[in-house]
Protein backbone atom coordinates (compact mmCIF):
# COMPACT_ATOMS: atom_id res chain seq x y z
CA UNK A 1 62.40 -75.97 50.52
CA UNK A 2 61.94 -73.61 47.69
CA UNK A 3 64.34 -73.28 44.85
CA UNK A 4 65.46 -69.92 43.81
CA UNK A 5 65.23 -69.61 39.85
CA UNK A 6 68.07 -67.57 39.67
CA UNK A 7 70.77 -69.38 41.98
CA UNK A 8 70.02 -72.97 40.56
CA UNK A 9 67.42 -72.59 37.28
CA UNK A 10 66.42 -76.14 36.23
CA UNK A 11 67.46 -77.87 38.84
CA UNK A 12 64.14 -79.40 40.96
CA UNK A 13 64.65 -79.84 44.66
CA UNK A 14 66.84 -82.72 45.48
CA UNK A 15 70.07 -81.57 43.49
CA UNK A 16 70.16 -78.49 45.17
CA UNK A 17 69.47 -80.46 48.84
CA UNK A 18 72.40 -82.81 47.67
CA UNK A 19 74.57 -79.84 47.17
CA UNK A 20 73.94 -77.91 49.84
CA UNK A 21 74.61 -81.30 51.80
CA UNK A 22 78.33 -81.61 50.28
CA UNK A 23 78.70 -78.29 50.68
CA UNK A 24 78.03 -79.08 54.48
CA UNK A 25 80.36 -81.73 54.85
CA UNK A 26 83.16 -80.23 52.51
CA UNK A 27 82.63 -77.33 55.01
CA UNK A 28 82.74 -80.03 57.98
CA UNK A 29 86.05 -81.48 56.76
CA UNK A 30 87.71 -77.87 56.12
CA UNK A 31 87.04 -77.16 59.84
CA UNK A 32 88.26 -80.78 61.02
CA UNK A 33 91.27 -80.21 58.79
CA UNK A 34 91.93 -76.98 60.22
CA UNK A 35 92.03 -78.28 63.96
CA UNK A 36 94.17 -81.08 63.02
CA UNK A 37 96.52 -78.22 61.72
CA UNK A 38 96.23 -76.33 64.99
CA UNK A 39 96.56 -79.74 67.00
CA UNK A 40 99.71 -80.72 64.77
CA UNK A 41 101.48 -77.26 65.16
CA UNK A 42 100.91 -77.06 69.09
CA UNK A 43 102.25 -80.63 69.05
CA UNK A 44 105.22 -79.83 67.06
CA UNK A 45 105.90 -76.85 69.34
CA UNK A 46 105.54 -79.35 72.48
CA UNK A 47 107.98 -81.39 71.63
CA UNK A 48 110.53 -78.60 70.52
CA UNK A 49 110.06 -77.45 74.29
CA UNK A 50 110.55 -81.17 75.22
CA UNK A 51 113.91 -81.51 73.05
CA UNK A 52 115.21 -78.50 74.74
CA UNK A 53 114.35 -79.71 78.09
CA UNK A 54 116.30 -82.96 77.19
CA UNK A 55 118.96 -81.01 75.86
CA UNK A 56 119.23 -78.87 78.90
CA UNK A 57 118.91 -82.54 81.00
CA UNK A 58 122.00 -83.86 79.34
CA UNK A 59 124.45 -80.96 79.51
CA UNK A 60 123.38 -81.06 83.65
CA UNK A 61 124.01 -84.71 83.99
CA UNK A 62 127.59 -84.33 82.05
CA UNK A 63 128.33 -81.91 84.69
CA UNK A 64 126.74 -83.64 87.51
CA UNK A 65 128.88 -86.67 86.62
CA UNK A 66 132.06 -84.66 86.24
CA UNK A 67 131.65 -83.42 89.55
CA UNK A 68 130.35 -86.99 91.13
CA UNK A 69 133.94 -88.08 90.23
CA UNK A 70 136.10 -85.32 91.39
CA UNK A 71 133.94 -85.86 94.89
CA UNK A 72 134.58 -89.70 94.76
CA UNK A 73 137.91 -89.07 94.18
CA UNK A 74 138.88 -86.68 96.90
CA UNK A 75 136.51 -88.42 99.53
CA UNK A 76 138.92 -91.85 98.05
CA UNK A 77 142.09 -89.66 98.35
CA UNK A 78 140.48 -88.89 102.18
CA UNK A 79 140.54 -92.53 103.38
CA UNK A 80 143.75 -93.40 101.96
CA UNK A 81 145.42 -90.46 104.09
CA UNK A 82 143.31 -91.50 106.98
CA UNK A 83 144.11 -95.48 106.49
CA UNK A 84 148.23 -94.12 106.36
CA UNK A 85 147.66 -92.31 109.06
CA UNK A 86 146.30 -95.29 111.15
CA UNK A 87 149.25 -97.50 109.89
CA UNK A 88 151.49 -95.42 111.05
CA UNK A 89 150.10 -94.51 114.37
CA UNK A 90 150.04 -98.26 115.02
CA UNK A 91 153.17 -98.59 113.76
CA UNK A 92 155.25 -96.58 116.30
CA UNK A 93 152.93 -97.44 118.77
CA UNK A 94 154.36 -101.13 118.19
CA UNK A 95 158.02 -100.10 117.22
CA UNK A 96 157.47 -97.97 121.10
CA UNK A 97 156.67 -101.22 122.57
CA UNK A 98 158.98 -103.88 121.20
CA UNK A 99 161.71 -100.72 121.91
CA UNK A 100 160.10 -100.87 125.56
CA UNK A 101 160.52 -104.82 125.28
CA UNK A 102 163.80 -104.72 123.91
CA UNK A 103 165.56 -102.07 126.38
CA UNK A 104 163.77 -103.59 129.50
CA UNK A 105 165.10 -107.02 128.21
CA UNK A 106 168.94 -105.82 128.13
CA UNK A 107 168.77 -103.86 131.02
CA UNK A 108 168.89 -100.68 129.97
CA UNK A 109 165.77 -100.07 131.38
CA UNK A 110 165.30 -101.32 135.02
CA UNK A 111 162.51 -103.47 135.50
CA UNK A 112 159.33 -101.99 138.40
């Protein structure tokens, strides 16, 4: 390599080559640096889309609960009419019969 006079004047050879060679790597780091920063800031952006999402998550699963229990609670409110409904069907079903019983068994009713 040959030394310019005027950029570096008294300096032989190896200085400069040492320079140059920082230069390099300062110039190496700068540019490393630099994509870290990119990388950091597209992280940082990822994970405000992410918190949003979860945000967005929660407020649907407060509302999907909500409704869960107002659909428990009718289908609940369903079976206990149906379940009254039953009872009661048996019951005059069995107050018909023991009145069948008790009218055939006094006379009332004559027997076949």
């Amino acid at each position: 390599m040959d030394i310019d006079p005027e950029v570096a004047p008294g300096l032989d050879p190896a200085p400069q080559d040492r320079v140059k060679d920082l230069k390099r790597q300062t110039d190496q780091v700068i540019d490393i640096l630099d994509q870290n920063m990119k990388r950091l800031v597209k992280r940082e952006e990822h994970l405000e889309g992410l918190e949003y999402i979860s945000m967005e998550l929660e407020e649907e699963t407060k509302v999907f609960k909500q409704t869960a229990k107002k659909v428990k609670r009718s289908y609940w409110w369903k079976s206990v009419k149906l379940v009254v409904v039953i009872v009661v069907v048996v019951l005059v079903v069995v107050l018909v019969i023991v009145l069948v019983i008790v009218l055939l068994a006094k006379g009332v009713i004559p027997k076949p």
